[in-house]
Protein backbone atom coordinates (compact mmCIF):
# COMPACT_ATOMS: atom_id res chain seq x y z
CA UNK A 1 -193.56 144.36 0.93
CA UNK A 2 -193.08 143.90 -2.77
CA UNK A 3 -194.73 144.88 -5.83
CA UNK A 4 -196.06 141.85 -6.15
CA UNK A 5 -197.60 142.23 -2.90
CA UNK A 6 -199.51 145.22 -4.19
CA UNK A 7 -200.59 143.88 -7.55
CA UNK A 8 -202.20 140.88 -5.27
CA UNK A 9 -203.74 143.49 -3.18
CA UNK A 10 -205.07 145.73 -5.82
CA UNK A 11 -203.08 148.89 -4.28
CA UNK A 12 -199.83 149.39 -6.67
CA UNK A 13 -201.66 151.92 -8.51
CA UNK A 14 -201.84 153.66 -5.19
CA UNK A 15 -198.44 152.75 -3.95
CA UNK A 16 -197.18 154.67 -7.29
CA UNK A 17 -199.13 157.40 -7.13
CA UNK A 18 -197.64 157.73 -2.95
CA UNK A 19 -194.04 157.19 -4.50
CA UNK A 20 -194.50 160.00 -6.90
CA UNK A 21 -195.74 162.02 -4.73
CA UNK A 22 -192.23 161.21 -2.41
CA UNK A 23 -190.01 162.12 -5.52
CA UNK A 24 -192.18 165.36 -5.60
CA UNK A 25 -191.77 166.28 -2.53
CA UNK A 26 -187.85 165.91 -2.78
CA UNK A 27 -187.89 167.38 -5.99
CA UNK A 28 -189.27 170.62 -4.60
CA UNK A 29 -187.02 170.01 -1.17
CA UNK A 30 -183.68 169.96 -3.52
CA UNK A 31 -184.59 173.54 -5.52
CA UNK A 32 -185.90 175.22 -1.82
CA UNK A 33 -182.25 173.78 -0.52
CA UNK A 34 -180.47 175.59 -2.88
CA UNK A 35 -182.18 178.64 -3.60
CA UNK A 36 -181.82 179.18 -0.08
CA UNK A 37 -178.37 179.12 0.16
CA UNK A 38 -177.85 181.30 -2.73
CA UNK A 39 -180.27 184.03 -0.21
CA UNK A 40 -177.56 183.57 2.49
CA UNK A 41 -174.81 183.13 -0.02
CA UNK A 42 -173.96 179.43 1.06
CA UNK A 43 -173.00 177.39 -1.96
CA UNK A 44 -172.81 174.73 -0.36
CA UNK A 45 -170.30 171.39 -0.89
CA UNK A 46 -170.53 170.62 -4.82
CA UNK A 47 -169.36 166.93 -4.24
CA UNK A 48 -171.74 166.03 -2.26
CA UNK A 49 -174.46 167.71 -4.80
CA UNK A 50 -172.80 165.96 -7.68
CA UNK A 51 -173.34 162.90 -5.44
CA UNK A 52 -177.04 163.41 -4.72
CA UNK A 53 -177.28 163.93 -8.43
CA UNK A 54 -176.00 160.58 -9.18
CA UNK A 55 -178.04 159.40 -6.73
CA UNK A 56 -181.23 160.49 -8.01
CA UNK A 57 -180.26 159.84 -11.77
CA UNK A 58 -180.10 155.96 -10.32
CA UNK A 59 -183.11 156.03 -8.88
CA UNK A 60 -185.33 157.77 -11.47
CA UNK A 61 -183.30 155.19 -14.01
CA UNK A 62 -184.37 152.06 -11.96
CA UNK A 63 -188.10 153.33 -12.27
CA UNK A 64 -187.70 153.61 -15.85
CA UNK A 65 -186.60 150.14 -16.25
CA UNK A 66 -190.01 148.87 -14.69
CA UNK A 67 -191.43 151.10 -17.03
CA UNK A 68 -192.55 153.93 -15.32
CA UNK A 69 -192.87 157.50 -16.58
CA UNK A 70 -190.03 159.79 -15.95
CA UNK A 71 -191.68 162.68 -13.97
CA UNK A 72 -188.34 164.12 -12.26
CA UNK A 73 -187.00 165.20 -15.80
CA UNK A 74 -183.92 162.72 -16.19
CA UNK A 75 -182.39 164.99 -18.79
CA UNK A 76 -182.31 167.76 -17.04
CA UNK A 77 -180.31 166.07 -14.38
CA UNK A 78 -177.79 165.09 -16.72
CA UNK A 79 -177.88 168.63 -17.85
CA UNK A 80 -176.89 170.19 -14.35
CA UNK A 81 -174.61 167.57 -13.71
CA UNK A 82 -172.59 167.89 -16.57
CA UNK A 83 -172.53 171.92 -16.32
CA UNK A 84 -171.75 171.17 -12.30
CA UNK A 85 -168.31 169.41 -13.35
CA UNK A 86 -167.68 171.30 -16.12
CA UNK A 87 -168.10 175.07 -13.70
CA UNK A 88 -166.00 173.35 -10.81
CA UNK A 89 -163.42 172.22 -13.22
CA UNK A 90 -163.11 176.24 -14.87
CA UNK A 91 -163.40 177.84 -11.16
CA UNK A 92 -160.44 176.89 -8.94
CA UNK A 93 -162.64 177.19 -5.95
CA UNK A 94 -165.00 174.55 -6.56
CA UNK A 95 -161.87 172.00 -6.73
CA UNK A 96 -163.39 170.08 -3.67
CA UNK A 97 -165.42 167.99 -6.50
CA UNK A 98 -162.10 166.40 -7.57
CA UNK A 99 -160.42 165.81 -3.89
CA UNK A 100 -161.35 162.30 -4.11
CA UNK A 101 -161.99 161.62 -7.71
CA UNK A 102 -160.25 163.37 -10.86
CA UNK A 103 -162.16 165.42 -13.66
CA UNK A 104 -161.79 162.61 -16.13
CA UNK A 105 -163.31 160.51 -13.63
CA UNK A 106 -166.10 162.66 -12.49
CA UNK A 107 -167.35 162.35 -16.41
CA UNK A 108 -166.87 158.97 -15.97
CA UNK A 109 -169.41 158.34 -13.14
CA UNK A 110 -171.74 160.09 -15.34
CA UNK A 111 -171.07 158.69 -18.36
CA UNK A 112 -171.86 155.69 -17.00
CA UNK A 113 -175.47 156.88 -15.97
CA UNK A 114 -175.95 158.08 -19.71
CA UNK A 115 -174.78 154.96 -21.13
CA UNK A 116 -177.08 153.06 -19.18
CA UNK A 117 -179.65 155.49 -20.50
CA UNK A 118 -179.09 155.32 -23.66
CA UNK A 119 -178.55 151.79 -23.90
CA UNK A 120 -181.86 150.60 -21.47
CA UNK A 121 -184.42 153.32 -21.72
CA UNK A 122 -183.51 155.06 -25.36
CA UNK A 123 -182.75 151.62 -26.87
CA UNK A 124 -179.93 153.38 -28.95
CA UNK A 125 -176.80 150.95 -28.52
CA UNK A 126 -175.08 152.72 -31.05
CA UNK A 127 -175.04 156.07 -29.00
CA UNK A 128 -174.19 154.12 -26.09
CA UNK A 129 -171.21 152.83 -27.25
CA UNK A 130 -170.01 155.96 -28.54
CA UNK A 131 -169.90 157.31 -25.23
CA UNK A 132 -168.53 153.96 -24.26
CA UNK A 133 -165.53 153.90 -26.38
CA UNK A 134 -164.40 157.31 -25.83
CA UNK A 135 -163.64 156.75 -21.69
CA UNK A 136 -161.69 153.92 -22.70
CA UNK A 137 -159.82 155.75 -25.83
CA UNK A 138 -159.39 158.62 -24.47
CA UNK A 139 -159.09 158.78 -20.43
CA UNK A 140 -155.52 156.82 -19.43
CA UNK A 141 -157.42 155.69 -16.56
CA UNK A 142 -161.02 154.57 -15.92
CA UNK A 143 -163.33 153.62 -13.01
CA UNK A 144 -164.13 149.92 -12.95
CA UNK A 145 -167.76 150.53 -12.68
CA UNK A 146 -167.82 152.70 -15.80
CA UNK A 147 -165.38 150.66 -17.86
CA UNK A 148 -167.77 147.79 -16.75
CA UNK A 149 -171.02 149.85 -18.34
CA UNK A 150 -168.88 150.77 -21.56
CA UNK A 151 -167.69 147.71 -22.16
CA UNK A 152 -171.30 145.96 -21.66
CA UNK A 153 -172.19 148.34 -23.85
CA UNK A 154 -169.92 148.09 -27.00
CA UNK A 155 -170.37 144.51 -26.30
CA UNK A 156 -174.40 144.47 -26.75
CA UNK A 157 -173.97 146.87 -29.83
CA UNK A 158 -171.51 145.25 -31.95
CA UNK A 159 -173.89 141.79 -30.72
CA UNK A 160 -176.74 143.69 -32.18
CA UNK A 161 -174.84 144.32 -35.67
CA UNK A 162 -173.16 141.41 -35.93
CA UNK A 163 -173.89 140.62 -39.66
CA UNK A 164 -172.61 144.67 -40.70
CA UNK A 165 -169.92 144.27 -38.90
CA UNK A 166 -168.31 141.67 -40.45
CA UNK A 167 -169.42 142.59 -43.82
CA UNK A 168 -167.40 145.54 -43.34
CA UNK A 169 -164.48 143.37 -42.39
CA UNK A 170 -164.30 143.14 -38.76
CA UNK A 171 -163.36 140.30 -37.04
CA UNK A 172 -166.35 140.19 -34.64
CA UNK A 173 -165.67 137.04 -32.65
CA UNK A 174 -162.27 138.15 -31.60
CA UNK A 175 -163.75 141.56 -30.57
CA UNK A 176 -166.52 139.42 -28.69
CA UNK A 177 -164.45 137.49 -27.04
CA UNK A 178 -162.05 140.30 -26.20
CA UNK A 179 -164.49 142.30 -24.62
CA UNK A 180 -165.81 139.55 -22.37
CA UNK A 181 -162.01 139.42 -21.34
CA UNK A 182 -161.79 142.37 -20.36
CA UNK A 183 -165.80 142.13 -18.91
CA UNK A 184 -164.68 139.57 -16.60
CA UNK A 185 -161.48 141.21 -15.28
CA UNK A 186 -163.62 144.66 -14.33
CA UNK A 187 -165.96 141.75 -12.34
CA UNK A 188 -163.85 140.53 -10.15
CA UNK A 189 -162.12 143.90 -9.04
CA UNK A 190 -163.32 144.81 -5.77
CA UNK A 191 -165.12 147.59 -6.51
CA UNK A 192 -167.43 145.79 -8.61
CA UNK A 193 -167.70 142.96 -5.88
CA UNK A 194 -168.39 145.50 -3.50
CA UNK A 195 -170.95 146.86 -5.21
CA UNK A 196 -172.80 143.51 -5.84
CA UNK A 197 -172.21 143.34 -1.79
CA UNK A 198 -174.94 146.40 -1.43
CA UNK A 199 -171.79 148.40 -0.34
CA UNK A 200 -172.35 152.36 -1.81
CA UNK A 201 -169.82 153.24 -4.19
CA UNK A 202 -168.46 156.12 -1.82
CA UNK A 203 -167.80 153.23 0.32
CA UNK A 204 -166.24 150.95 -2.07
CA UNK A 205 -163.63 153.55 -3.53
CA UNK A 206 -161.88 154.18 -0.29
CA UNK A 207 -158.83 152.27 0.29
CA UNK A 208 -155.99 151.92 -1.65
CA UNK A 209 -157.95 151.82 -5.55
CA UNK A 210 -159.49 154.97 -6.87
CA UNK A 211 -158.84 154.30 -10.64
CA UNK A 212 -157.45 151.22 -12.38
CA UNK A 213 -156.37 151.23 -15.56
CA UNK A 214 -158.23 148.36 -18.00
C-alpha cells in the first residue's frame, strides 16, 4: 500500500494520524527503556543507542521531506546524540561506541544527518556546507556516506551563489567540476553501492573498509 493508495481512498489523513500515534508510542517506549535501567543501574550498550538514534533521526527526516510536522523533536535528538559521543569519548568506560567506528567518525555519521537537515528541511546551504567542509578539512579520514552528504552539499551551495562567488574571485567551474570528481568517486565505493542495494549501513561497513580517505 502506498500513499497514493490512501489519497485515492480518502484515508491518509487517518493513516498519519495511526503513524503518529506509532512514533508516540516508541517515543514513550525509548524514555521508559532507559529510565528503567538507570532504576536497576543498567546503562545499557551506548552503540547500539547511538545507533537507534541515527535511526530515528532518518526516519523523522524522511517525514519531513514529505512535509510532515516534526512531532518527535528532531533537535533534541541531535542534542543527545551529540552529548552521547561527546560523554563516551571523556569516560573511558563508554569506549564500546568507538570499537567499530572512531570518534571523528562517530561525528561524522551525525554530521551527515545535520547536513541533510540543514540543507533539506532548514533550506540553509550555507550552514550546511560549513559543517560540510570541516569533516573534510579537518578529519584525515572520512566515511564515504558523509563525505558523499558534504560534498553534495558544498556542491548545491556554491551552485546556489554562483554569481558571488566569482565576483569575489573564485574559480567556480573548476570547483564544480572538482566536486563532482570527487562526487562520483564516493558513488561507486561500495559502501555507497551497498547502500543504494537496501543493505543497512551496519551491514555495509563490515569487511575490510571502515574509513577511506577522499
Amino acid at each position: 500500500v502506498t500513499r497514493d493508495d490512501y489519497e485515492k481512498s480518502g484515508l491518509l489523513g487517518d493513516a498519519v494520524n495511526l503513524g503518529f500515534t506509532d512514533l508516540k508510542t516508541s517515543q514513550d517506549m525509548d524514555i521508559e527503556v532507559v529510565d528503567n535501567g538507570d532504576q536497576v543501574g543498567y546503562k545499557g550498550n551506548k552503540a547500539v543507542y547511538f545507533s537507534l538514534l541515527l535511526g530515528r533521526i532518518r526516519g523523522i527526516l524522511l517525514l519531513m521531506k514529505m512535509s510532515l510536522p516534526d512531532k518527535w523533536g528532531i533537535e533534541d535528538m541531535f542534542d543527545s546524540a551529540v552529548e552521547l559521543v561527546v560523554a563516551a569519548r571523556k569516560d573511558p568506560e563508554e569506549n564500546v561506541l568507538f570499537n567499530d567506528v572512531a570518534f571523528a567518525g562517530r561525528m561524522q555519521e551525525l554530521d551527515a544527518l545535520i547536513i541533510d537537515y540543514f540543507s533539506c528541511i532548514k533550506k540553509d546551504t550555507k550552514q550546511a556546507a560549513r559543517i560540510g567542509i570541516r569533516m573534510l578539512i579537518e578529519d584525515e579520514y572520512v566515511l564515504p556516506d558523509a563525505a558523499l552528504g558534504a560534498i553534495t552539499a558544498l556542491k548545491k551551495y556554491t551552485e546556489e551563489n554562483t554569481v558571488e562567488m566569482i565576483e569575489g574571485g573564485h574559480d567556480v567551474h573548476r570547483m564544480l567540476d572538482l566536486l563532482q570528481a570527487y562526487s562520483s568517486k564516493l558513488e561507486n565505493t561500495p559502501i555507497i553501492v551497498n547502500m543504494r542495494r537496501n543493505i543497512s549501513i551496519a551491514e555495509s561497513r563490515r569487511g575490510d573498509i571502515t574509513m577511506e580517505k577522499i
